[in-house]
N, C-alpha and C. Protein backbone atom coordinates (compact mmCIF):
# COMPACT_ATOMS: atom_id res chain seq x y z
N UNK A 1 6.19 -10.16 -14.57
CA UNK A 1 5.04 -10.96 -14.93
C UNK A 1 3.93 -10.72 -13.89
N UNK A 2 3.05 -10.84 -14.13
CA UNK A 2 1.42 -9.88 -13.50
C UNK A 2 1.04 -11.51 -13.10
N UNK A 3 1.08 -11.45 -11.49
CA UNK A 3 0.76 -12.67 -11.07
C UNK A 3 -1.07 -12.03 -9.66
N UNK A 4 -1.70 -12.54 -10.07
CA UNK A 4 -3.12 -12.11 -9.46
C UNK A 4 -3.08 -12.65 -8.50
N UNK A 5 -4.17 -12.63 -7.69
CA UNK A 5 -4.72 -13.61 -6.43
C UNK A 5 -6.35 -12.41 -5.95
N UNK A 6 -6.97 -13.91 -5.28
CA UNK A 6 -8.50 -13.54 -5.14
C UNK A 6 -8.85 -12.32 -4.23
N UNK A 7 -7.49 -11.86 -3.25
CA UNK A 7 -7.58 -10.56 -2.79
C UNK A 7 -7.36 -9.17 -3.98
N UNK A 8 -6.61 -9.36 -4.51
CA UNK A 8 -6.69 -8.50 -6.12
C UNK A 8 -7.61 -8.26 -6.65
N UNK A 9 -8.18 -9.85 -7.15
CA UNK A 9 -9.08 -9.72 -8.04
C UNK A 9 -10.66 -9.40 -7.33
N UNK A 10 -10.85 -8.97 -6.08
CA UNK A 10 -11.55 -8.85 -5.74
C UNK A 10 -12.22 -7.01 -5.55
N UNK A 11 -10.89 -6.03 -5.60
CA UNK A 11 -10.98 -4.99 -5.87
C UNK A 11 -11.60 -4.34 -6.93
N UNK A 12 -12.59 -3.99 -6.96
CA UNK A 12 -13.45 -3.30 -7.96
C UNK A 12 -13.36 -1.51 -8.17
N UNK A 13 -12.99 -0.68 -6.93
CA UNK A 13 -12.54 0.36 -7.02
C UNK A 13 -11.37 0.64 -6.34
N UNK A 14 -10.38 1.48 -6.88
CA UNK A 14 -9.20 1.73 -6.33
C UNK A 14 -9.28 3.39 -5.10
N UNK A 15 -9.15 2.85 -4.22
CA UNK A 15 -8.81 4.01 -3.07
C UNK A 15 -7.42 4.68 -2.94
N UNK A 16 -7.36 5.77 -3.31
CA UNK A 16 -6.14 6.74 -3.91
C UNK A 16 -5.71 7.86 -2.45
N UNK A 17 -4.40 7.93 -2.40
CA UNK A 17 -3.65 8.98 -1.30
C UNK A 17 -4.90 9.73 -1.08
N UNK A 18 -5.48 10.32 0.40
CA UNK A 18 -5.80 11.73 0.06
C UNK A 18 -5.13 13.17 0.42
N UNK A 19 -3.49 12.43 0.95
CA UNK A 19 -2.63 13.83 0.80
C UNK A 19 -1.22 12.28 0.83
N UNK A 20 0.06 13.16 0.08
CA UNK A 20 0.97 12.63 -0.35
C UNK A 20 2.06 12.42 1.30
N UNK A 21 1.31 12.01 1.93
CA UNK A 21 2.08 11.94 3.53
C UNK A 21 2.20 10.66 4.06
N UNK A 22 3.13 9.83 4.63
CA UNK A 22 2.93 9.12 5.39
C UNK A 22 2.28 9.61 6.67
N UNK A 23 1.03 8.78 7.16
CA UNK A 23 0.20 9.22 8.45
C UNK A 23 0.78 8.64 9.90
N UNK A 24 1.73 7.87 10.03
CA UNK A 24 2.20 7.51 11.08
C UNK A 24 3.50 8.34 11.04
N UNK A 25 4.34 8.46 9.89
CA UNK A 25 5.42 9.06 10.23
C UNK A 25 5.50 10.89 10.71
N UNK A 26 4.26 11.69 10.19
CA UNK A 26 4.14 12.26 10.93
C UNK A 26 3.76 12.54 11.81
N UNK A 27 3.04 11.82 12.68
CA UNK A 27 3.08 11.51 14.11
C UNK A 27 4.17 11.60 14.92
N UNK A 28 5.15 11.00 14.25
CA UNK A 28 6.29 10.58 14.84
C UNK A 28 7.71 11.48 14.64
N UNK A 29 7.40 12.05 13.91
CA UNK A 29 8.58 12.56 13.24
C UNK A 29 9.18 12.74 12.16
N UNK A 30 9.13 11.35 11.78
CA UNK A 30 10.21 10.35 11.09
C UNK A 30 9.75 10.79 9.06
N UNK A 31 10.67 10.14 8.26
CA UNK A 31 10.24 10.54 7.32
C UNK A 31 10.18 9.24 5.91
N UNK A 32 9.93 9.56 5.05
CA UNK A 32 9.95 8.19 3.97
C UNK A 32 10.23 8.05 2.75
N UNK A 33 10.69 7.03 2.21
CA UNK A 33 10.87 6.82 0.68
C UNK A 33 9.83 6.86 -0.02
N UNK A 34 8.90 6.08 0.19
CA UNK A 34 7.78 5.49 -1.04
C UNK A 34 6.29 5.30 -0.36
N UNK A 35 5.10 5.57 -0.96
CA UNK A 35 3.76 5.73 0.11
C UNK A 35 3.12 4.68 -0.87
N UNK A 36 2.23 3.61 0.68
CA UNK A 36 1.30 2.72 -0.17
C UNK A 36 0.26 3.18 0.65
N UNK A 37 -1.27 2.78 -0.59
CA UNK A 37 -2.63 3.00 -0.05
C UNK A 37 -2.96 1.75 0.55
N UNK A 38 -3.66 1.49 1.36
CA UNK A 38 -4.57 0.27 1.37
C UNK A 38 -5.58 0.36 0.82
N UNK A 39 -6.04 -0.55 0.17
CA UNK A 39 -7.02 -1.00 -0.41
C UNK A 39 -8.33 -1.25 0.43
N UNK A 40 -8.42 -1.34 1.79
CA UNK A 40 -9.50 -1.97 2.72
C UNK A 40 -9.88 -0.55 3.24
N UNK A 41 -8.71 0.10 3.60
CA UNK A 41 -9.37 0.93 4.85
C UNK A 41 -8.89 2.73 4.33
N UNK A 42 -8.16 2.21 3.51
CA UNK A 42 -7.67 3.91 2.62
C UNK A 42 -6.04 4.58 3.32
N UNK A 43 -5.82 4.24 4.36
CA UNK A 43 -4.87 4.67 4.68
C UNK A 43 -3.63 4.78 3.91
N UNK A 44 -3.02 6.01 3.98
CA UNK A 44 -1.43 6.06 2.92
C UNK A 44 -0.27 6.14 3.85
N UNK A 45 0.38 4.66 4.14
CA UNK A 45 1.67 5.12 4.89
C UNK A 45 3.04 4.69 4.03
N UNK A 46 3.84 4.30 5.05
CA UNK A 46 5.35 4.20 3.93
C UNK A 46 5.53 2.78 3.63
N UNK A 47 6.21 2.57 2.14
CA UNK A 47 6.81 1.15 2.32
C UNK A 47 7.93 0.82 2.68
N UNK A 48 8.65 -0.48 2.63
CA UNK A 48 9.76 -1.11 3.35
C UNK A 48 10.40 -0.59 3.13
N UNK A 49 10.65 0.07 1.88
CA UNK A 49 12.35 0.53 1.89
C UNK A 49 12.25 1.99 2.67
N UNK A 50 11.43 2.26 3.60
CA UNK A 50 11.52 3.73 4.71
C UNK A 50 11.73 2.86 6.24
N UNK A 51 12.28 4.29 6.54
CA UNK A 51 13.11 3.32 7.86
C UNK A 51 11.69 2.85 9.14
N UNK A 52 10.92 3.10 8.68
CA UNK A 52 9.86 2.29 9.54
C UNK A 52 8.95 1.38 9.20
N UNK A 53 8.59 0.94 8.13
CA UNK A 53 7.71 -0.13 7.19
C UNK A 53 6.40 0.08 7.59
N UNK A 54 6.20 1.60 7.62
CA UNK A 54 4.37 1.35 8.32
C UNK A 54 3.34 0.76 7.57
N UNK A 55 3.50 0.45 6.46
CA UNK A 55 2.25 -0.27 5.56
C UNK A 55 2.35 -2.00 5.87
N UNK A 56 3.56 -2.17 5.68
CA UNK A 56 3.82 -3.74 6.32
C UNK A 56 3.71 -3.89 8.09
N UNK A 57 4.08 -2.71 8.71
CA UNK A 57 2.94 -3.04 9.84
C UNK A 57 1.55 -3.08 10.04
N UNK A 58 1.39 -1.81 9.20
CA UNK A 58 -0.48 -2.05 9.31
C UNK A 58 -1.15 -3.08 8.55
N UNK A 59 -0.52 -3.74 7.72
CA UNK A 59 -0.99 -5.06 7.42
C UNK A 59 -0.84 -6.16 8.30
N UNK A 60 0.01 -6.52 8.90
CA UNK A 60 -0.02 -7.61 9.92
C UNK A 60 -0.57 -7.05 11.67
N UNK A 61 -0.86 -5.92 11.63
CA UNK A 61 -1.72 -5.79 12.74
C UNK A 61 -3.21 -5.35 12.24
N UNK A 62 -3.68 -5.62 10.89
CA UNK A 62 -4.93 -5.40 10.73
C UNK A 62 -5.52 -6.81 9.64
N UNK A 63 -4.62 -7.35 9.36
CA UNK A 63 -4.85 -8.62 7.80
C UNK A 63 -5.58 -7.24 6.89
N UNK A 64 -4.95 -6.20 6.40
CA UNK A 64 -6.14 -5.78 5.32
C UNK A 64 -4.46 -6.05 3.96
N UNK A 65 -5.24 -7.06 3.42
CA UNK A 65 -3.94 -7.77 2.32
C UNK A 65 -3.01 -7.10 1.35
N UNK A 66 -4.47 -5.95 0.28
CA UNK A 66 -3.88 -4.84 -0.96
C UNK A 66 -3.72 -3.67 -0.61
N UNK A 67 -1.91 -3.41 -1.37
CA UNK A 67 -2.01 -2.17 -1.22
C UNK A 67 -1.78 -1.90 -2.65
N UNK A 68 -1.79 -0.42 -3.36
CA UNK A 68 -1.03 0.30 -4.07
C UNK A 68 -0.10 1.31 -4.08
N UNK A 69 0.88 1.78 -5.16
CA UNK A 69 1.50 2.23 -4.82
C UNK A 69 0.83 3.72 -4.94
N UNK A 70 1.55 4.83 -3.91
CA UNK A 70 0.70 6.07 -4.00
C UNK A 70 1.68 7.43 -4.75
N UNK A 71 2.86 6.41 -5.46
CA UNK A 71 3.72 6.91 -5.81
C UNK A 71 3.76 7.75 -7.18
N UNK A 72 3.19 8.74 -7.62
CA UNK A 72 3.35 9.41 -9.27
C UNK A 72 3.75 8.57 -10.31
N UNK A 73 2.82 8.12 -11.36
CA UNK A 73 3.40 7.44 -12.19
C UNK A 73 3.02 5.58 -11.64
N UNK A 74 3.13 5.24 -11.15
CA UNK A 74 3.29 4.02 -10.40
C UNK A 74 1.81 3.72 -10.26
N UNK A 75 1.45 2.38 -11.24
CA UNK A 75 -0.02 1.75 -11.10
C UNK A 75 0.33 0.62 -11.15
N UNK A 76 -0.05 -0.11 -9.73
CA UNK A 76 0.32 -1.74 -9.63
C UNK A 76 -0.92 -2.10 -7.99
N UNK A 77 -0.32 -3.06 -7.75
CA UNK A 77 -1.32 -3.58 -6.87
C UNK A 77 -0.32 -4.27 -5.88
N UNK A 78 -0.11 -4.71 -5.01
CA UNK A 78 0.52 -5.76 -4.32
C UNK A 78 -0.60 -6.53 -2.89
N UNK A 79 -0.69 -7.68 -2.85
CA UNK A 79 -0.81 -8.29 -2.15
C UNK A 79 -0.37 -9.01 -1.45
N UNK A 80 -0.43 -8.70 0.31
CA UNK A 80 0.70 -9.29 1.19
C UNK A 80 0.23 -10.57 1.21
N UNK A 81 -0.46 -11.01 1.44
CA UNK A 81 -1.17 -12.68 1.62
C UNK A 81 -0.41 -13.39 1.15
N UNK A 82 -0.72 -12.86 -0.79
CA UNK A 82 0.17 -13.94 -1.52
C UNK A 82 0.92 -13.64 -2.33
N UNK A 83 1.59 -12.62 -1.96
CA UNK A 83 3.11 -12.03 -2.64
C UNK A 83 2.43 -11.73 -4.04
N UNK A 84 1.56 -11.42 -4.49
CA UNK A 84 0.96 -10.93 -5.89
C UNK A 84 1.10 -9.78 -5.96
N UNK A 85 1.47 -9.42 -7.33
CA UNK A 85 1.63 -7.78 -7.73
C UNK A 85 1.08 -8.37 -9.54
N UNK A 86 0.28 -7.27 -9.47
CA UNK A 86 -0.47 -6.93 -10.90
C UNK A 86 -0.34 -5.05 -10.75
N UNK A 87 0.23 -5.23 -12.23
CA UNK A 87 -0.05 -3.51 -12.49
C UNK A 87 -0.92 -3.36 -13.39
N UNK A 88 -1.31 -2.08 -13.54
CA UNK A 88 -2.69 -1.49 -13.98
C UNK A 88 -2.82 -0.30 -14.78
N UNK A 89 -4.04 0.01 -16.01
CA UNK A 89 -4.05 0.74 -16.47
C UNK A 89 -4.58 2.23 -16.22
């Protein structure tokens, strides 16, 4: 069920991967399951289920709330604020 919130609905254009990489994990080494964009600042790193959660860190060391997924196939939205996920056409 497609539950919104005013950080969602506030997105008017969507900011898309501009290469299919997590940007911290190659820094580091390390590697990942699944890539989210942010919505604020564009960055594409990994989500939780990779063994480093860099998108859920760079959200609580920056508050930037939406991400999407940067995953093939996969159009949704999530917002950390307020646990909202809306997917998209």
């Amino acid at each position: 069920m497609a539950q919104s919130c005013k950080h969602i609905d506030e997105i008017t254009e969507l900011k898309t991967a501009e290469a299919y990489v997590c940007e911290e994990c190659i820094k580091h080494g390390g590697h990942w399951v699944h890539l989210r964009t942010c919505q604020t600042c564009g960055v594409t790193l990994c989500c939780d289920s990779s063994p480093h959660t860099h998108m859920t860190k760079h959200f609580h060391e920056t508050d930037h709330p939406v991400v999407i997924s940067a995953e093939p196939g996969e159009k949704w939205l999530w917002c950390y604020k307020d646990e909202a996920f809306v997917g998209y056409e």
